[in-house]
PDB file of N, CA and C in Angstrom:
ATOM      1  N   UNK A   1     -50.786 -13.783 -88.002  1.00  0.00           N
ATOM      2  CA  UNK A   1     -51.034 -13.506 -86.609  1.00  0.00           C
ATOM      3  C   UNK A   1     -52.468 -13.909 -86.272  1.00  0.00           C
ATOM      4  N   UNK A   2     -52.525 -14.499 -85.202  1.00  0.00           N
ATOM      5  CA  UNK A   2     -54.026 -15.126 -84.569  1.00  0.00           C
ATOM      6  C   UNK A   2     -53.772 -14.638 -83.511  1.00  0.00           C
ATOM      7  N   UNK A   3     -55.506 -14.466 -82.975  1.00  0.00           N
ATOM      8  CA  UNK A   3     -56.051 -13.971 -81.415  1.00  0.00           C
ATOM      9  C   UNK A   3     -57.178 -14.825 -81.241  1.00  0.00           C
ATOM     10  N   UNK A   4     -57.330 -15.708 -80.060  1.00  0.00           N
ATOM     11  CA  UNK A   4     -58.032 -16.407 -79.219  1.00  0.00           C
ATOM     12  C   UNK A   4     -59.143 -15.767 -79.229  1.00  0.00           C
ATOM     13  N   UNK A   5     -60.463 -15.402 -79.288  1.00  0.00           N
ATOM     14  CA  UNK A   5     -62.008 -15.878 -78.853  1.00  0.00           C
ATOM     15  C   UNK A   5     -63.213 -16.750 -77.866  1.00  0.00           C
ATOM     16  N   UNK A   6     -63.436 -15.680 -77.131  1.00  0.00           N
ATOM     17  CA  UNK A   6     -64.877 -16.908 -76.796  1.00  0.00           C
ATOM     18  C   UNK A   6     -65.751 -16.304 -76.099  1.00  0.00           C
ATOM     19  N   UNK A   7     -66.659 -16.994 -75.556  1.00  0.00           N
ATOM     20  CA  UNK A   7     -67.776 -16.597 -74.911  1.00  0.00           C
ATOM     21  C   UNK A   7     -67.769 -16.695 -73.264  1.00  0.00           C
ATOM     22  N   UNK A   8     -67.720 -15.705 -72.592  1.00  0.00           N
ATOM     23  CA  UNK A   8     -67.512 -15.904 -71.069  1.00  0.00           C
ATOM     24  C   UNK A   8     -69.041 -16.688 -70.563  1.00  0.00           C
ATOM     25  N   UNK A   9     -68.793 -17.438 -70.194  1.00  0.00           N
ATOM     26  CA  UNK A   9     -70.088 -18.186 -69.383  1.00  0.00           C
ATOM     27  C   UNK A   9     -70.762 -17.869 -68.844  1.00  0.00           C
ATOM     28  N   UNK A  10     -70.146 -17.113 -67.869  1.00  0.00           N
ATOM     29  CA  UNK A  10     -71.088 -15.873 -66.700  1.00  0.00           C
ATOM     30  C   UNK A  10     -72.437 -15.438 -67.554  1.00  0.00           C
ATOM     31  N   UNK A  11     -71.898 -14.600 -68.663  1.00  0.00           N
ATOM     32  CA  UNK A  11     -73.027 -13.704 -69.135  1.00  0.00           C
ATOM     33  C   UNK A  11     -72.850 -13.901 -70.697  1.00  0.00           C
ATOM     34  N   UNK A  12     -71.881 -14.602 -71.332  1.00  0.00           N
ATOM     35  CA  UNK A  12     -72.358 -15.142 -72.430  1.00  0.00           C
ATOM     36  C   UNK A  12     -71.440 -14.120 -73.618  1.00  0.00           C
ATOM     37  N   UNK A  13     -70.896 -12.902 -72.791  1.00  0.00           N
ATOM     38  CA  UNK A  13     -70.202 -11.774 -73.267  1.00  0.00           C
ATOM     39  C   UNK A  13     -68.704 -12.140 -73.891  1.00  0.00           C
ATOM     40  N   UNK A  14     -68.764 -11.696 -74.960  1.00  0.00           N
ATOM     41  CA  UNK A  14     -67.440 -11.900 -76.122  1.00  0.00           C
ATOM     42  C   UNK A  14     -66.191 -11.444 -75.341  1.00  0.00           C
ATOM     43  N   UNK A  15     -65.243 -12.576 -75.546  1.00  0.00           N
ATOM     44  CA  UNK A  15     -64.021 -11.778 -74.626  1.00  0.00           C
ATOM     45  C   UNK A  15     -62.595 -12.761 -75.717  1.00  0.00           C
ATOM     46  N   UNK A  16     -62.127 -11.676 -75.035  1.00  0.00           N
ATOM     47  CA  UNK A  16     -60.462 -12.338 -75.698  1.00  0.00           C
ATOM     48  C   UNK A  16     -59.199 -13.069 -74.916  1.00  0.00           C
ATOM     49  N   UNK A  17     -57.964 -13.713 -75.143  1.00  0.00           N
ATOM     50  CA  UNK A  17     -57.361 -13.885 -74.504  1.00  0.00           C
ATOM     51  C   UNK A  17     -56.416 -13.218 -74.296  1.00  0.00           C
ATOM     52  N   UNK A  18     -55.865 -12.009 -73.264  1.00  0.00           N
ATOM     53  CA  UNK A  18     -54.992 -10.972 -73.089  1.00  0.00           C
ATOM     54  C   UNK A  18     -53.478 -11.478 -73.144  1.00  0.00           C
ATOM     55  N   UNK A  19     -52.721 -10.980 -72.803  1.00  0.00           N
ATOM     56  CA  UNK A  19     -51.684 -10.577 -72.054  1.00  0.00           C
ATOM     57  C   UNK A  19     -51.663 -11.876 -71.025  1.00  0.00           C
ATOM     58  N   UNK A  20     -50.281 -12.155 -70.054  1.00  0.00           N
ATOM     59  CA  UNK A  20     -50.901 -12.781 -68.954  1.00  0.00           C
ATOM     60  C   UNK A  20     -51.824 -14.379 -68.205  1.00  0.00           C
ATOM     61  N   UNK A  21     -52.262 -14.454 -69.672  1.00  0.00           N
ATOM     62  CA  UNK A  21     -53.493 -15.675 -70.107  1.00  0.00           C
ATOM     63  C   UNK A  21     -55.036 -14.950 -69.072  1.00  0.00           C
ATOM     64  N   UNK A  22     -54.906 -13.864 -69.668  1.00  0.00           N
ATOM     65  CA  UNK A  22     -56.376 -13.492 -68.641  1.00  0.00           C
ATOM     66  C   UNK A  22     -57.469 -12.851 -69.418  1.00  0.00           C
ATOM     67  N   UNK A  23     -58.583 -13.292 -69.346  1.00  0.00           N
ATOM     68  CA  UNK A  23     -59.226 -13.076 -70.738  1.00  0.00           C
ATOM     69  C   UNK A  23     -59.847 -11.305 -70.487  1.00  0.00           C
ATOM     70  N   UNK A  24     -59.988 -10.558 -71.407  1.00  0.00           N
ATOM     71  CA  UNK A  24     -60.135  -9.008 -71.507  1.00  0.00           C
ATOM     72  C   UNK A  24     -61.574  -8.790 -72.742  1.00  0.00           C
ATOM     73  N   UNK A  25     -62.467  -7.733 -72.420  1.00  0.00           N
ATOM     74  CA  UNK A  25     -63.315  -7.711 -72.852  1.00  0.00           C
ATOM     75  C   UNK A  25     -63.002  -6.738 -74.531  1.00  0.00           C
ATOM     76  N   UNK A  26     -62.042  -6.081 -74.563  1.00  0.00           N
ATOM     77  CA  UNK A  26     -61.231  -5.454 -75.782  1.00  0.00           C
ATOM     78  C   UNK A  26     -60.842  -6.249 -76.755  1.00  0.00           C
ATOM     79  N   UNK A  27     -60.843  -6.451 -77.578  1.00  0.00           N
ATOM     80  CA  UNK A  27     -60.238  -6.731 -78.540  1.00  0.00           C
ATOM     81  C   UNK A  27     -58.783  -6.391 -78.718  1.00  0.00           C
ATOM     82  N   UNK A  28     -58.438  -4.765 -78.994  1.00  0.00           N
ATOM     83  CA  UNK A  28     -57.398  -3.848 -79.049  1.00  0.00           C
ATOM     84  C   UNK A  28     -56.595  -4.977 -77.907  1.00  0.00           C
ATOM     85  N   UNK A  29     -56.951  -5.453 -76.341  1.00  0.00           N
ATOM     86  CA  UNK A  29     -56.152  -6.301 -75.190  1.00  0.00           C
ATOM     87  C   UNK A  29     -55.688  -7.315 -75.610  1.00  0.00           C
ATOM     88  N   UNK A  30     -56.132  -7.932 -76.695  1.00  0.00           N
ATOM     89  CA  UNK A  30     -56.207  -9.277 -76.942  1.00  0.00           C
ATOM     90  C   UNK A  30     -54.279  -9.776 -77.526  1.00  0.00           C
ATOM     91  N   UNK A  31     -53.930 -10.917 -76.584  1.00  0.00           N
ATOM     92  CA  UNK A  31     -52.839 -11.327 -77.203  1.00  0.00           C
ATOM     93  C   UNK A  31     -52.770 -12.123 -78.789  1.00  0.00           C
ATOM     94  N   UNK A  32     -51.864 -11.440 -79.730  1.00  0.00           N
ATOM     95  CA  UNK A  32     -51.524 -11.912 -80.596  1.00  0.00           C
ATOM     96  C   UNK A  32     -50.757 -13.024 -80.463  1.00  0.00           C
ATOM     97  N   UNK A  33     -50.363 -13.779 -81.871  1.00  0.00           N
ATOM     98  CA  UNK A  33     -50.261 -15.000 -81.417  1.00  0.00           C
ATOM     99  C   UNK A  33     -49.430 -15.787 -83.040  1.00  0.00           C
ATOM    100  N   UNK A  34     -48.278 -16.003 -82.755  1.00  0.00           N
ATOM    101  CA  UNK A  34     -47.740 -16.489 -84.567  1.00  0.00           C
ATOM    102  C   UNK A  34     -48.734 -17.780 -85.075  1.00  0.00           C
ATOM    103  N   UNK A  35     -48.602 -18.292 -85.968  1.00  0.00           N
ATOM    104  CA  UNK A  35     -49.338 -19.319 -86.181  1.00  0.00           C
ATOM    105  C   UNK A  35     -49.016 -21.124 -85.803  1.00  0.00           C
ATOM    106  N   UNK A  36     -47.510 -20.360 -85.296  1.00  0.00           N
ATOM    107  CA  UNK A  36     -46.797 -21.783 -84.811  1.00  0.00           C
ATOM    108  C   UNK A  36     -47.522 -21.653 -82.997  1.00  0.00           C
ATOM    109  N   UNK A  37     -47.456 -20.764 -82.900  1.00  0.00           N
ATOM    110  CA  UNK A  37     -48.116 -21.116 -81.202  1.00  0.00           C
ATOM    111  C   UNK A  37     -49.613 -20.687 -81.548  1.00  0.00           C
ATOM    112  N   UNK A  38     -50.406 -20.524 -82.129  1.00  0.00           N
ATOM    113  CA  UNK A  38     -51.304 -20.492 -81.575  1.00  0.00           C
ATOM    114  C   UNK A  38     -52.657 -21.850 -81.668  1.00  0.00           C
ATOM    115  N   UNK A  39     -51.909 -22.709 -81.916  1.00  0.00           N
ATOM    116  CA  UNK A  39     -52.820 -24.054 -81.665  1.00  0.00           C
ATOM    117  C   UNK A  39     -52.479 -24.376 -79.951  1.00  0.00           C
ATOM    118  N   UNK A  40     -51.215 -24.694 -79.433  1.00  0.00           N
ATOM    119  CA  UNK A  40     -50.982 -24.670 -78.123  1.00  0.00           C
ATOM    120  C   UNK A  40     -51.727 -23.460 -77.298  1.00  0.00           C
ATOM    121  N   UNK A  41     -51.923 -22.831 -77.504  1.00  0.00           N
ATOM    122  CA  UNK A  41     -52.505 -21.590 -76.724  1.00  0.00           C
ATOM    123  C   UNK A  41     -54.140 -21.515 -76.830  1.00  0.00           C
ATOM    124  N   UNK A  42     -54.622 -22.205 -78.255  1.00  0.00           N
ATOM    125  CA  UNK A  42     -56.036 -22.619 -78.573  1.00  0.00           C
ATOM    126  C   UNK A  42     -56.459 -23.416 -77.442  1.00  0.00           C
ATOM    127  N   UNK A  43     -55.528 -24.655 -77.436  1.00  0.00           N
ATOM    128  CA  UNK A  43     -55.840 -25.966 -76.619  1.00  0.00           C
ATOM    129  C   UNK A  43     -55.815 -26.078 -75.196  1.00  0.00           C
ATOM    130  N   UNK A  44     -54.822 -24.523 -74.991  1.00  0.00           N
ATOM    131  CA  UNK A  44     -54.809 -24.282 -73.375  1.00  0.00           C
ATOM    132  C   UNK A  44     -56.320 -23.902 -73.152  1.00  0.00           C
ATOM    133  N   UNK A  45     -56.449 -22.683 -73.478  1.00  0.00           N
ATOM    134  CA  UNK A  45     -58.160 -22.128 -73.889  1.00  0.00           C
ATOM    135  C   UNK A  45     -59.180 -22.752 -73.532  1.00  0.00           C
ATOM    136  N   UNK A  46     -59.367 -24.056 -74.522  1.00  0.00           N
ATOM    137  CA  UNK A  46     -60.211 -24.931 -74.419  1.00  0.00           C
ATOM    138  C   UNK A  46     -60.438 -25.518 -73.241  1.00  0.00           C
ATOM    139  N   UNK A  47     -59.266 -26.009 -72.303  1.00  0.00           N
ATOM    140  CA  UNK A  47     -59.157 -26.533 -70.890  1.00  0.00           C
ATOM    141  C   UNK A  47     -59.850 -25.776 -70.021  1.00  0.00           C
ATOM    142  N   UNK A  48     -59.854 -24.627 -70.011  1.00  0.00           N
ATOM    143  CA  UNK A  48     -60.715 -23.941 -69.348  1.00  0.00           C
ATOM    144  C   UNK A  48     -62.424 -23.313 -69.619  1.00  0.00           C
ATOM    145  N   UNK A  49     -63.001 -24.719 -69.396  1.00  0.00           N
ATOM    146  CA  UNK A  49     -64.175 -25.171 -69.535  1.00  0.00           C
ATOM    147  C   UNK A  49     -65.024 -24.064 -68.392  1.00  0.00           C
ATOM    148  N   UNK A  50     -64.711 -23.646 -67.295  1.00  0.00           N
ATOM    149  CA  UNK A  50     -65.309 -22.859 -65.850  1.00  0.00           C
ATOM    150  C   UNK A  50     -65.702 -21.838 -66.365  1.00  0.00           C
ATOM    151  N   UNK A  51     -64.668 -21.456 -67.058  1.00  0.00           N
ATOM    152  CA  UNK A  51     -64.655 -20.156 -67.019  1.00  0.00           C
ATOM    153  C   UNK A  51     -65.504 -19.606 -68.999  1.00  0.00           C
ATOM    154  N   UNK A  52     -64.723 -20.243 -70.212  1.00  0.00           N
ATOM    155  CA  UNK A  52     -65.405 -19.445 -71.328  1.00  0.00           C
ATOM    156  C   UNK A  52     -66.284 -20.791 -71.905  1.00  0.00           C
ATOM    157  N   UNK A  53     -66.415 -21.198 -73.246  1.00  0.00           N
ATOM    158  CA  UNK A  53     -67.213 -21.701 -73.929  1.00  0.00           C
ATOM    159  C   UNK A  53     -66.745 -21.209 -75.578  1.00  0.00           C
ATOM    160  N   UNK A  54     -66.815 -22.195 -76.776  1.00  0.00           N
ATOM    161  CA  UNK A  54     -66.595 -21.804 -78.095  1.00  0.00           C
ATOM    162  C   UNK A  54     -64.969 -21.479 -78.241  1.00  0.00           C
ATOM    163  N   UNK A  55     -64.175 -21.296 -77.722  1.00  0.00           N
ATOM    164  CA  UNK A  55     -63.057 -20.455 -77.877  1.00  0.00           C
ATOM    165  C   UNK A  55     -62.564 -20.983 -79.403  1.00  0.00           C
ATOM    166  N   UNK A  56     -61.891 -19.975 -80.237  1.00  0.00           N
ATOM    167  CA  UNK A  56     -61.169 -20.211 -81.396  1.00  0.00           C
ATOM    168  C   UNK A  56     -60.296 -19.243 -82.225  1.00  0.00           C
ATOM    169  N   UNK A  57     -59.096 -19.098 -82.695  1.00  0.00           N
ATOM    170  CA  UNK A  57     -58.862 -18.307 -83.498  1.00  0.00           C
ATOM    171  C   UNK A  57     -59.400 -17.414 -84.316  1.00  0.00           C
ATOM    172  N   UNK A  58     -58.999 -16.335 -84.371  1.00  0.00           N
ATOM    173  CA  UNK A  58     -59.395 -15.433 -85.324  1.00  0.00           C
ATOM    174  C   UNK A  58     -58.003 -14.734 -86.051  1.00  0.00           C
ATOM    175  N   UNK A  59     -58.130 -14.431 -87.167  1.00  0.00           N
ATOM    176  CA  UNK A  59     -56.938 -13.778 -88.402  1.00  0.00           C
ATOM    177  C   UNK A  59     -56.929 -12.433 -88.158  1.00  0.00           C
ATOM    178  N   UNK A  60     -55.833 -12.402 -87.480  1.00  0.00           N
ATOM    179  CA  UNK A  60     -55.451 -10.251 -87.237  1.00  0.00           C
ATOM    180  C   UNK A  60     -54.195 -10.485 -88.367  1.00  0.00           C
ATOM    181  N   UNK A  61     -54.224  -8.885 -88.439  1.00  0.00           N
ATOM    182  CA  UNK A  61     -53.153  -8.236 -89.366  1.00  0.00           C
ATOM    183  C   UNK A  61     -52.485  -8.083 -88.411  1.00  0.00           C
ATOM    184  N   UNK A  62     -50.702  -7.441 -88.603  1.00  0.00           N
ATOM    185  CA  UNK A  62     -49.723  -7.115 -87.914  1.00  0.00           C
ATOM    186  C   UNK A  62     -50.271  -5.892 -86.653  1.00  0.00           C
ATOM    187  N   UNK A  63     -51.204  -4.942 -87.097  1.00  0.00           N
ATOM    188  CA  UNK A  63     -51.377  -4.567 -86.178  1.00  0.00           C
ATOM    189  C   UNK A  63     -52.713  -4.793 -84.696  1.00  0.00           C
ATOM    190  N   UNK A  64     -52.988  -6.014 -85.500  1.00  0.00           N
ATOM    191  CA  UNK A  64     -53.958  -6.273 -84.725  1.00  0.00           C
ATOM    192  C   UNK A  64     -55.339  -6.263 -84.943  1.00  0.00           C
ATOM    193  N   UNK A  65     -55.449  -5.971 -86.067  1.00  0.00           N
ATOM    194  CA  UNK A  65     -56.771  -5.184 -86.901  1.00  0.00           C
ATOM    195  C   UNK A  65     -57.419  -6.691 -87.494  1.00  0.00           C
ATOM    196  N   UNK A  66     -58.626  -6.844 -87.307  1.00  0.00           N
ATOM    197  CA  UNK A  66     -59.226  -8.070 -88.256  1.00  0.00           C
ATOM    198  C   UNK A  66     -58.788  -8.295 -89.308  1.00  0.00           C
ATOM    199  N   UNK A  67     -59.018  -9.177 -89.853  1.00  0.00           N
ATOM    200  CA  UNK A  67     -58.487  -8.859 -91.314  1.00  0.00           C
ATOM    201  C   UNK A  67     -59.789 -10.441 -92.390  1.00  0.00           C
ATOM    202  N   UNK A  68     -60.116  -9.540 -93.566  1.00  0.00           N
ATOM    203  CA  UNK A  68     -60.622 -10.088 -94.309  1.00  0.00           C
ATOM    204  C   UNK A  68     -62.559 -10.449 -93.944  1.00  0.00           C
ATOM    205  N   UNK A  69     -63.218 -11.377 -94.035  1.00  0.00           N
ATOM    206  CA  UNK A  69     -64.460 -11.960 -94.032  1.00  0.00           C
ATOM    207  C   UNK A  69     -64.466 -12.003 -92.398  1.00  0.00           C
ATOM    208  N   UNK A  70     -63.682 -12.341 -91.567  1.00  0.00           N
ATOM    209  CA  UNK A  70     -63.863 -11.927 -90.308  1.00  0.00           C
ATOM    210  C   UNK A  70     -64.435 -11.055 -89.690  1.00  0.00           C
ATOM    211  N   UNK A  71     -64.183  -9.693 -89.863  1.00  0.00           N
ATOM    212  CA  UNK A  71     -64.151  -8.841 -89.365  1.00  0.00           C
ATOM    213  C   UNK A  71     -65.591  -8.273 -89.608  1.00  0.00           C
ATOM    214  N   UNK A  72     -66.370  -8.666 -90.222  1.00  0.00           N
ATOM    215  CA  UNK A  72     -67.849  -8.773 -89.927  1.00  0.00           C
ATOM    216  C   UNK A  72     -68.249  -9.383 -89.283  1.00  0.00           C
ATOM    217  N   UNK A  73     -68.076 -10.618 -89.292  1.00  0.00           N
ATOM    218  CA  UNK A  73     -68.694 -11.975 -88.467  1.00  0.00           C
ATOM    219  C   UNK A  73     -68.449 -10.976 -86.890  1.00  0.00           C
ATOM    220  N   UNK A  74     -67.330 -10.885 -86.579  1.00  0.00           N
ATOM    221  CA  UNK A  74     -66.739 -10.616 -85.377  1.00  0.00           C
ATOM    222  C   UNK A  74     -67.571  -9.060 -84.717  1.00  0.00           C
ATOM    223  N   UNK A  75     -67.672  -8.626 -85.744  1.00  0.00           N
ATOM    224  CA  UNK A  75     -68.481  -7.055 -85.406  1.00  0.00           C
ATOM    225  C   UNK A  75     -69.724  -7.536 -84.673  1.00  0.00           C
ATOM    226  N   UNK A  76     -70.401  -8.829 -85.820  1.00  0.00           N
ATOM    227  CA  UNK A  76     -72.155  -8.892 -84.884  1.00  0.00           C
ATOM    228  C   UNK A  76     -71.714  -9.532 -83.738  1.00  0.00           C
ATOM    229  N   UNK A  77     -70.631 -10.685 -84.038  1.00  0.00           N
ATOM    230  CA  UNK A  77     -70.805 -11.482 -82.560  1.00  0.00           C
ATOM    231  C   UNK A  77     -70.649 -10.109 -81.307  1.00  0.00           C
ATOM    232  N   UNK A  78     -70.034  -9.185 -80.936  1.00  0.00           N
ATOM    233  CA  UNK A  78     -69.280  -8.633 -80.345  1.00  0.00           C
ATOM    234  C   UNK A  78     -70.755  -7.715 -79.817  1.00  0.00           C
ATOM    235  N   UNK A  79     -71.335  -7.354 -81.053  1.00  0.00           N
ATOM    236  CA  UNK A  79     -71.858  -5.922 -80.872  1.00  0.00           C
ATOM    237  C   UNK A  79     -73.631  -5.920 -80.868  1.00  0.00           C
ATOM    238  N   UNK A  80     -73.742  -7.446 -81.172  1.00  0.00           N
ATOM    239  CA  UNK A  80     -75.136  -7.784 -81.689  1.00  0.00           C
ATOM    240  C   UNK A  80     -75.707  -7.556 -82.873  1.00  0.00           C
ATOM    241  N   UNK A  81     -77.081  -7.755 -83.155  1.00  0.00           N
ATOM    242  CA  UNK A  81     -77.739  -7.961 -84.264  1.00  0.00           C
ATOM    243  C   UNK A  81     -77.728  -6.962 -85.196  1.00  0.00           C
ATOM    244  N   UNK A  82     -77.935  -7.084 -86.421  1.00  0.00           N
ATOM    245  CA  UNK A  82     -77.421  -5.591 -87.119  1.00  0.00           C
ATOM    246  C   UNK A  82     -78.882  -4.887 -87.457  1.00  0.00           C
ATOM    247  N   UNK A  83     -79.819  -5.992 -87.256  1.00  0.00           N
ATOM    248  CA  UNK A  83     -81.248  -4.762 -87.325  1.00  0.00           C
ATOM    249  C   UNK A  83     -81.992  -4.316 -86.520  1.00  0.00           C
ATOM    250  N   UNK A  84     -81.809  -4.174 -85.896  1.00  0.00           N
ATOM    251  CA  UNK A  84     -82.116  -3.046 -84.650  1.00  0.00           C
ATOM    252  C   UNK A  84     -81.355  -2.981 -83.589  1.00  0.00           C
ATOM    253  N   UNK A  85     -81.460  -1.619 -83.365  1.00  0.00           N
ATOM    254  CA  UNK A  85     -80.544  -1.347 -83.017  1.00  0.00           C
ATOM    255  C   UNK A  85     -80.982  -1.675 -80.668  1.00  0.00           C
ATOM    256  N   UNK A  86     -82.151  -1.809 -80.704  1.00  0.00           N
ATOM    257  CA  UNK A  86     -82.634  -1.851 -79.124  1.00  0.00           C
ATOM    258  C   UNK A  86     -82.324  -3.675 -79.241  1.00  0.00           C
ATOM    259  N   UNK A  87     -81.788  -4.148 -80.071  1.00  0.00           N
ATOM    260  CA  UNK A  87     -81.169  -5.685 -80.386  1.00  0.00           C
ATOM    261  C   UNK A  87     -79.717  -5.284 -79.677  1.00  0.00           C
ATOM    262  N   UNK A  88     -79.023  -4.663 -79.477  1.00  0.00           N
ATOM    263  CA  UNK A  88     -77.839  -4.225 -79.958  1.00  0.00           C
ATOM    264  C   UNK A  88     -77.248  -4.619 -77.973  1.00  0.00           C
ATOM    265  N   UNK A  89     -76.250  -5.515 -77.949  1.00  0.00           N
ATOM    266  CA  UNK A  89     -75.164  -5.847 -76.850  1.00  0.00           C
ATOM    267  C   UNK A  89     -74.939  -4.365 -75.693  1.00  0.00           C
ATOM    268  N   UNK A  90     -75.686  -4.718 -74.487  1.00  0.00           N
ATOM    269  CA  UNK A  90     -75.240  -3.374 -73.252  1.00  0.00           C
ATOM    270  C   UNK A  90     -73.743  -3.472 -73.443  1.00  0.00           C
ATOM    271  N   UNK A  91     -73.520  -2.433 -72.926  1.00  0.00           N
ATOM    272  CA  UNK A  91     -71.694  -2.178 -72.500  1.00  0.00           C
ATOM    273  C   UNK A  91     -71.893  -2.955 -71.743  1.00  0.00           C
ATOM    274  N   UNK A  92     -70.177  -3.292 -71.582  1.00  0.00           N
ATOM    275  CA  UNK A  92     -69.751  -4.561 -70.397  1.00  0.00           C
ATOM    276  C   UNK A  92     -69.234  -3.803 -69.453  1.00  0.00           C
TER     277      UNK A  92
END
């Protein structure tokens, strides 16, 4: 199972691709995705240049949960820098 990624342009803020094709600032929102569709759904992504930036897969487990060497990477992108904490991403 894969979930879409990227960077909203506006403000640069980590977002996912939902439900719908509408991108959601949750993770938990984020549409899953088999591995047979999710290159078509990558490439849709990408087309929409206006709106995000970077977009790419990421490896969820069945329930949705990161899974493996990811799920760090994904923590700083999301949450910011891990040494200090006045470093650290405002709520969206």
């Amino acid at each position: 199972m894969k979930i879409i990624t990227a960077n909203r342009l506006q403000d640069g803020a980590v977002i996912y691709l939902g439900a719908g094709d509408e991108w959601v600032v949750s993770q938990a929102d984020a549409a899953t995705y088999s591995d047979a569709d999710a290159k078509s759904a990558l490439g849709a992504a990408h087309a929409r240049v206006k709106e995000i930036t970077d977009a790419y897969l990421v490896e969820v487990d069945e329930g949705g949960a990161l899974s493996g060497r990811e799920r760090l990477r994904e923590s700083i992108r999301r949450e910011g820098p891990t040494v200090r904490e006045d470093l650290a991403r405002a709520e969206i």
